[in-house]
C-alpha atoms as a PDB file:
ATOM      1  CA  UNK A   1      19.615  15.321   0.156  1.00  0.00           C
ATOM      2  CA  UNK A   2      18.787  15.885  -3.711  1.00  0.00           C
ATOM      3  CA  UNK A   3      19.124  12.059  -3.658  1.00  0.00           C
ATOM      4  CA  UNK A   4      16.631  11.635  -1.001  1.00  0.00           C
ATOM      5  CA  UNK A   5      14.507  13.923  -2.145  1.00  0.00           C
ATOM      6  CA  UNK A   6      14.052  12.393  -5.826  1.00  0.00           C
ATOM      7  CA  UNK A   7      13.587   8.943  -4.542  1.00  0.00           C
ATOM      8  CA  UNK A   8      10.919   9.815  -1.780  1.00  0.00           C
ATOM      9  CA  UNK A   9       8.964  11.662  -4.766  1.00  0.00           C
ATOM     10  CA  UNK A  10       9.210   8.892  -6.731  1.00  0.00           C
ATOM     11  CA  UNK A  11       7.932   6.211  -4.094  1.00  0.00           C
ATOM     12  CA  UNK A  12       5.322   8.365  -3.220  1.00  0.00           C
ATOM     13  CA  UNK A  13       3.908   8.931  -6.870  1.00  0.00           C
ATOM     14  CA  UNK A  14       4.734   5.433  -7.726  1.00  0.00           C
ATOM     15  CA  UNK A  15       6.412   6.859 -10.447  1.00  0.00           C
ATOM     16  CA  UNK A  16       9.261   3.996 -10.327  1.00  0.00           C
ATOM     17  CA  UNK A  17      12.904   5.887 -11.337  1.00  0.00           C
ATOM     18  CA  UNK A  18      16.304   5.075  -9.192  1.00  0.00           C
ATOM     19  CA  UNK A  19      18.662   7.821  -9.291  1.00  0.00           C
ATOM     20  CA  UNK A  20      20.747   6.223  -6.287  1.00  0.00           C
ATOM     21  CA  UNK A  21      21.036   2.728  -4.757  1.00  0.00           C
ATOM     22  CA  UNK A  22      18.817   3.375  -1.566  1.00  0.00           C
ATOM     23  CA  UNK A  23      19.440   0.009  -0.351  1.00  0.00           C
ATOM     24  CA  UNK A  24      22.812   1.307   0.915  1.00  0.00           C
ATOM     25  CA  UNK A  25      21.755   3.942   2.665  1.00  0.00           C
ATOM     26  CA  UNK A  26      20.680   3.450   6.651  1.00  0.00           C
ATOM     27  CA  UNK A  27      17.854   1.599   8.160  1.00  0.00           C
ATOM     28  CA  UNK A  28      16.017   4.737   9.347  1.00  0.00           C
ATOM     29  CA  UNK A  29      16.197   5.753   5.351  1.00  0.00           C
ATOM     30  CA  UNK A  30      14.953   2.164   4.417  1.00  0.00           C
ATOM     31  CA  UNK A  31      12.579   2.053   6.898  1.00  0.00           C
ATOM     32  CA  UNK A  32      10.913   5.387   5.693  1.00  0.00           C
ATOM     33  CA  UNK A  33      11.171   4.792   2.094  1.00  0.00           C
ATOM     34  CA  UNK A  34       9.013   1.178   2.708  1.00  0.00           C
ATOM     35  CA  UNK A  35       6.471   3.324   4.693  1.00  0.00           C
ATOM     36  CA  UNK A  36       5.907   5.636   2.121  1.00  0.00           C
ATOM     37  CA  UNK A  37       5.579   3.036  -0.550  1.00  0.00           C
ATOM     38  CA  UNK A  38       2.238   2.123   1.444  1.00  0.00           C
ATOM     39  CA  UNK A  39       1.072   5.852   1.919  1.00  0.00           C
ATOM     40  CA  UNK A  40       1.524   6.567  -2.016  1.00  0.00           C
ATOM     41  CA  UNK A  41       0.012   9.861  -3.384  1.00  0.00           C
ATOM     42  CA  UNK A  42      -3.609  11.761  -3.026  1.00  0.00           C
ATOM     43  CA  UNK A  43      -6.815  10.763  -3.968  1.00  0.00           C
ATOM     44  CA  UNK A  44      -7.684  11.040  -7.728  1.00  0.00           C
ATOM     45  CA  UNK A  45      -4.112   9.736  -8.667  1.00  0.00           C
ATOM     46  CA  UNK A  46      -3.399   7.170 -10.812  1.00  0.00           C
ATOM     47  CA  UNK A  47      -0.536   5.874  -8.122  1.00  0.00           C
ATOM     48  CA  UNK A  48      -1.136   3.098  -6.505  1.00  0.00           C
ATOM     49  CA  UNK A  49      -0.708   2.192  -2.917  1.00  0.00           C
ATOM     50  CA  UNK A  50      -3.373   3.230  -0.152  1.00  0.00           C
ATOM     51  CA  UNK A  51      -3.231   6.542  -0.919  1.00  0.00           C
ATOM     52  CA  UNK A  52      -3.211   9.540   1.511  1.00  0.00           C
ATOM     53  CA  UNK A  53      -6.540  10.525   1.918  1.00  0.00           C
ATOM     54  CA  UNK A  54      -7.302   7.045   3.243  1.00  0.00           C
ATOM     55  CA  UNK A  55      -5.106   6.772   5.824  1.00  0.00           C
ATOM     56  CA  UNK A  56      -5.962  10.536   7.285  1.00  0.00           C
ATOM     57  CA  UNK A  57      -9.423   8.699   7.602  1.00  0.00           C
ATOM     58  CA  UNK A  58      -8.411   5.559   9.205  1.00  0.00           C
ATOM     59  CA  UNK A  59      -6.113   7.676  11.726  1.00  0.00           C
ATOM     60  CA  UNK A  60      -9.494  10.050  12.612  1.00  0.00           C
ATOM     61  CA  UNK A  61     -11.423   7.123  12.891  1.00  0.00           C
ATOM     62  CA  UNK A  62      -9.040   5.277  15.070  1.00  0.00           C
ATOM     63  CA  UNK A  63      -8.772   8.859  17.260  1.00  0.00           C
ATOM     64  CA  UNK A  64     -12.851   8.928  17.436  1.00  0.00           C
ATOM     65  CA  UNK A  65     -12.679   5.277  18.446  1.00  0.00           C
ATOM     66  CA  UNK A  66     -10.324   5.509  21.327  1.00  0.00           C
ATOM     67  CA  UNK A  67     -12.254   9.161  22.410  1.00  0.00           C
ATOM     68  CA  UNK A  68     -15.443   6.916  22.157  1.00  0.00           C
ATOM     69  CA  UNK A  69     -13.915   4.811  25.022  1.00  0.00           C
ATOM     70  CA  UNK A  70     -13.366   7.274  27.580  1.00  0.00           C
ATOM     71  CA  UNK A  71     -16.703   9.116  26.219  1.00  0.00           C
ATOM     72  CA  UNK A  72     -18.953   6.206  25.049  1.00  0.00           C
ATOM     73  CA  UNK A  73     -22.286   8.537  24.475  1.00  0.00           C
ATOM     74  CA  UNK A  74     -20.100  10.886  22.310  1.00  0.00           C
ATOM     75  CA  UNK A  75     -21.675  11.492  18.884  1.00  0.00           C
ATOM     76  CA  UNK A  76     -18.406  12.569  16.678  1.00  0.00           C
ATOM     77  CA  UNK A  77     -18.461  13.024  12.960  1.00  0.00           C
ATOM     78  CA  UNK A  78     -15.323  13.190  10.743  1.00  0.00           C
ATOM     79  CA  UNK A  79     -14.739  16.006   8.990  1.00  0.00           C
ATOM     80  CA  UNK A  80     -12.424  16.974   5.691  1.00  0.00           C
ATOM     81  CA  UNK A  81     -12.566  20.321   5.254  1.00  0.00           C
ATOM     82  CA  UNK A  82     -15.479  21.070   7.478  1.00  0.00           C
ATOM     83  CA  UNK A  83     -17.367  18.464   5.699  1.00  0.00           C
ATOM     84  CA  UNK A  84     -18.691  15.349   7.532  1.00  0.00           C
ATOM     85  CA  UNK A  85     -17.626  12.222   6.113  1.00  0.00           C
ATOM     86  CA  UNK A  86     -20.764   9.067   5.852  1.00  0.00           C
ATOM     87  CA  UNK A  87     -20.362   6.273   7.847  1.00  0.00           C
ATOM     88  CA  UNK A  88     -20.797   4.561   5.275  1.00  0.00           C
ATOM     89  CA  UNK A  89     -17.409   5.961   3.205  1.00  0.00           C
ATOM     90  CA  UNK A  90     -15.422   5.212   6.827  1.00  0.00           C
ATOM     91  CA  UNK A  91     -16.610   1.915   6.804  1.00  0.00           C
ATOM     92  CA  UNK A  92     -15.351   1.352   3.159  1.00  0.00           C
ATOM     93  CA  UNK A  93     -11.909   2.992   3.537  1.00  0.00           C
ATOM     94  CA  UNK A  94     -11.395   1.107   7.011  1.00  0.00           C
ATOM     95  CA  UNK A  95     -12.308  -2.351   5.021  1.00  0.00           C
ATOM     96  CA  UNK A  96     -10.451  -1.191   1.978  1.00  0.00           C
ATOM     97  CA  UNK A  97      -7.084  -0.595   4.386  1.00  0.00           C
ATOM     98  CA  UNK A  98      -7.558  -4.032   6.771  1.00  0.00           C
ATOM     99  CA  UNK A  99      -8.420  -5.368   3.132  1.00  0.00           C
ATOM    100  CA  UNK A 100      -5.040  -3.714   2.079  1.00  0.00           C
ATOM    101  CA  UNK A 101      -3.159  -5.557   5.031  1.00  0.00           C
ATOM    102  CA  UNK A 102      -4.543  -8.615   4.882  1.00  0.00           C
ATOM    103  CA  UNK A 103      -3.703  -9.191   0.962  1.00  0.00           C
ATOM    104  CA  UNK A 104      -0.235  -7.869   1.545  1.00  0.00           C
ATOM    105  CA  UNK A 105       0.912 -10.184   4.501  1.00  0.00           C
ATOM    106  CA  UNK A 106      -0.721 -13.171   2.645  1.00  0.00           C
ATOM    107  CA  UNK A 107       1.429 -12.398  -0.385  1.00  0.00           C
ATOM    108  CA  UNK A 108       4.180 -11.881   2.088  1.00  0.00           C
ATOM    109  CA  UNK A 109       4.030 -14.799   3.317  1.00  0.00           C
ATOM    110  CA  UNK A 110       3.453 -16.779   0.022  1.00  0.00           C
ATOM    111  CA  UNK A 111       6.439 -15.072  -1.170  1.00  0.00           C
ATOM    112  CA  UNK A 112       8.792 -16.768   1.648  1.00  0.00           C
ATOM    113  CA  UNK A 113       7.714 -19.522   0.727  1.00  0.00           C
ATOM    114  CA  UNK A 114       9.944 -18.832  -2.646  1.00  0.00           C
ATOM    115  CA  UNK A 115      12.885 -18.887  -0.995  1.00  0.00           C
ATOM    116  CA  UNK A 116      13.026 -15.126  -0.176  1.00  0.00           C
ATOM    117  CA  UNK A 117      14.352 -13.297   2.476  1.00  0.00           C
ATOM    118  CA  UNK A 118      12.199 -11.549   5.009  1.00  0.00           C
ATOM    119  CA  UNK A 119      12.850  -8.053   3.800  1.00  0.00           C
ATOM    120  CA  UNK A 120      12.884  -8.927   0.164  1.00  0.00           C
ATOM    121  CA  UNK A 121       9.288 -10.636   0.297  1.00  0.00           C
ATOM    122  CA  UNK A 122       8.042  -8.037   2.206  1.00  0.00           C
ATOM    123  CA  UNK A 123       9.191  -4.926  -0.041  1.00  0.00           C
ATOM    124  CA  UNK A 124       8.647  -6.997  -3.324  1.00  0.00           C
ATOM    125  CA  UNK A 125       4.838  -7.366  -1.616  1.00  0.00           C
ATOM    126  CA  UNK A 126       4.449  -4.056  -0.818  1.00  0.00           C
ATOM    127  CA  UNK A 127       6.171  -2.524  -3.683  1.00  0.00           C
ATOM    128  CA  UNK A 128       3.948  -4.533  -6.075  1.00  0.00           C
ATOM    129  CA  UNK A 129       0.340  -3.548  -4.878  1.00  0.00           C
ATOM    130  CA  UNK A 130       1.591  -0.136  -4.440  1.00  0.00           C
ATOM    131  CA  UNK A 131       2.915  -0.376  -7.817  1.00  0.00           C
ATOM    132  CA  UNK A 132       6.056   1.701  -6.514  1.00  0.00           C
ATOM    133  CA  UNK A 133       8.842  -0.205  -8.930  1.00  0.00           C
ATOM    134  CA  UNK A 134      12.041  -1.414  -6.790  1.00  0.00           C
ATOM    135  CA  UNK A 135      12.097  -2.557  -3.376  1.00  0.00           C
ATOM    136  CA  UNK A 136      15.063  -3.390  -1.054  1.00  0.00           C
ATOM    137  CA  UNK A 137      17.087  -6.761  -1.086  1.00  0.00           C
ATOM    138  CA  UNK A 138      16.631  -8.969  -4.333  1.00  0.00           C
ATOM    139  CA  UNK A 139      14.411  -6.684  -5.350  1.00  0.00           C
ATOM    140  CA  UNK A 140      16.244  -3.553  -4.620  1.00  0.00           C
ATOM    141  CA  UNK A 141      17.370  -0.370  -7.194  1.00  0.00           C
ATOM    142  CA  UNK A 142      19.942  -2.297  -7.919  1.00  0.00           C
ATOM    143  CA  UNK A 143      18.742  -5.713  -9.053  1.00  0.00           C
ATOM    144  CA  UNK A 144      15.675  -7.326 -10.916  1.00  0.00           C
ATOM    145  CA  UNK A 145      13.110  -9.741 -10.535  1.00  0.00           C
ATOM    146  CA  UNK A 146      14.607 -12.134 -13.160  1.00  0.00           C
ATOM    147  CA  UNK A 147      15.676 -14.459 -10.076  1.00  0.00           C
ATOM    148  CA  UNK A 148      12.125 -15.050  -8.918  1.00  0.00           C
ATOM    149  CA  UNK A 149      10.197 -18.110  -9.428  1.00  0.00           C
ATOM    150  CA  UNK A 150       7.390 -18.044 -11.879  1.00  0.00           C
ATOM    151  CA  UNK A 151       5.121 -18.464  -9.059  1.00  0.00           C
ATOM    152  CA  UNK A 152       6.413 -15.163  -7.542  1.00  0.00           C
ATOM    153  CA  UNK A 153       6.286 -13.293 -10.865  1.00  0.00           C
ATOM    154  CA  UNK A 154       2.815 -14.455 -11.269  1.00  0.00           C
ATOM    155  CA  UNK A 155       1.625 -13.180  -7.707  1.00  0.00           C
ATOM    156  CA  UNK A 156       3.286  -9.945  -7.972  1.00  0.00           C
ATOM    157  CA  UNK A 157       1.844  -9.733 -11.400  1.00  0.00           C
ATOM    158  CA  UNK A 158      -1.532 -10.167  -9.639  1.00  0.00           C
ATOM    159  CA  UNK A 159      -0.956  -7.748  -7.036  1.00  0.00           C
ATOM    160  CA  UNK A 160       0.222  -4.977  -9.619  1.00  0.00           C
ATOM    161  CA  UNK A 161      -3.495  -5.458 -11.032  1.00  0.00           C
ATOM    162  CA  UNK A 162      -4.714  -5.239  -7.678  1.00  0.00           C
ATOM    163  CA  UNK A 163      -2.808  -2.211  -6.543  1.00  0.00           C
ATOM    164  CA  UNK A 164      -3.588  -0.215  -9.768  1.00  0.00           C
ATOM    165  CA  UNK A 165      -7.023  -1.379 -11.033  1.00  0.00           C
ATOM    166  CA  UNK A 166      -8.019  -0.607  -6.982  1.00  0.00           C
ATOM    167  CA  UNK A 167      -8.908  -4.082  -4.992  1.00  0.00           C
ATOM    168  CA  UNK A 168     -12.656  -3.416  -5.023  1.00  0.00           C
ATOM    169  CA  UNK A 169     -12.581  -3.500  -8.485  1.00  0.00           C
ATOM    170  CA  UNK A 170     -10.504  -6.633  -9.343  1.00  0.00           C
ATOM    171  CA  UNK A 171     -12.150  -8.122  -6.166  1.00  0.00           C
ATOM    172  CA  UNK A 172     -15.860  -7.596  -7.446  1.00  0.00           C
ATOM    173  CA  UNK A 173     -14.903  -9.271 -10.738  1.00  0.00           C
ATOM    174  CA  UNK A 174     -15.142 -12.422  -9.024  1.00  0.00           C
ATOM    175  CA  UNK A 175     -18.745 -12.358  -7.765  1.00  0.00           C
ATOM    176  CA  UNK A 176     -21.061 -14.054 -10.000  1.00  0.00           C
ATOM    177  CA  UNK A 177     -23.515 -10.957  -9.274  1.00  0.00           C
ATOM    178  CA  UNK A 178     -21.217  -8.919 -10.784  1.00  0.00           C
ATOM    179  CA  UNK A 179     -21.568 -10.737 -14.193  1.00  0.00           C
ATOM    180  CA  UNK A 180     -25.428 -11.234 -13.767  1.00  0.00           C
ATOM    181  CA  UNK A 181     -26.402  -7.534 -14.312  1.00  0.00           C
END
């Protein structure tokens, strides 16, 4: 358990350290160690990943959504802490996390195309904009990324900026009006 324990604190604050060779242990274990490498820490950290704040507010807004369709004329706000959250911040986490998605099963994909398996293009994906350190497979605790292709170092390298420079950020760095003002 003091295994578990030190490894799930160090997904979730992207912090990086391997005390034991979690890609041994069973699926369930795996399963929940990959999850948390997308949850990350809270708000204000320096972690990467999606961080939990966001995903409390994409689960409330998914819950107002579906009691919008049995209530339609419902007026709902969110609220943290008995504070209402804009529509306006909803609509930027919910872009920010289908924004998340979609840049991780691209790279996913890309990376299969560098002869990787399916769980070590996935975790090596998600482990890199998370900025979480090993993943399972060729990636795993217990190996490196020396066997990559340059083409897979280079995205991952790409989607370590992404992850911990935030994908706004990095994103808004390629509009031309960003460079006009």
């Amino acid at each position: 358990i003091r295994y578990a324990a030190f490894q799930v604190g160090s997904v979730i604050t992207t912090t990086g350290y391997v005390t034991a060779n979690f890609d041994l242990w069973p699926d369930l274990s795996k399963a929940l160690i990959v999850t948390l490498m997308f949850v990350g820490a809270c708000a204000g950290s320096t972690s990467g990943s999606m961080k939990v704040v966001r995903i409390y507010l994409v689960l409330k807004y998914i819950q107002r959504e579906i009691g919008r369709l049995v209530h339609p004329r419902a007026i709902k706000a969110i609220k943290i802490n008995n504070v209402a959250i804009q529509e306006n911040v909803l609509s930027n986490v919910v872009s920010f996390f289908m924004l998340y998605i979609l840049i991780f099963v691209i790279a996913s994909l890309i990376l299969l195309t560098q002869n990787l398996d399916l769980i070590s293009a996935v975790t090596a994906a998600a482990t890199s904009i998370g900025n979480v350190g090993p993943g399972l497979g060729l990636v795993g605790p217990s190996n490196t990324y020396t066997a990559l292709t340059n083409l897979a170092k280079l995205l991952l390298s790409f989607l370590m900026i992404l992850g911990r420079l935030e994908i706004y950020t990095v994103l808004s760095l390629l509009f031309p009006q960003t460079w006009r003002t």
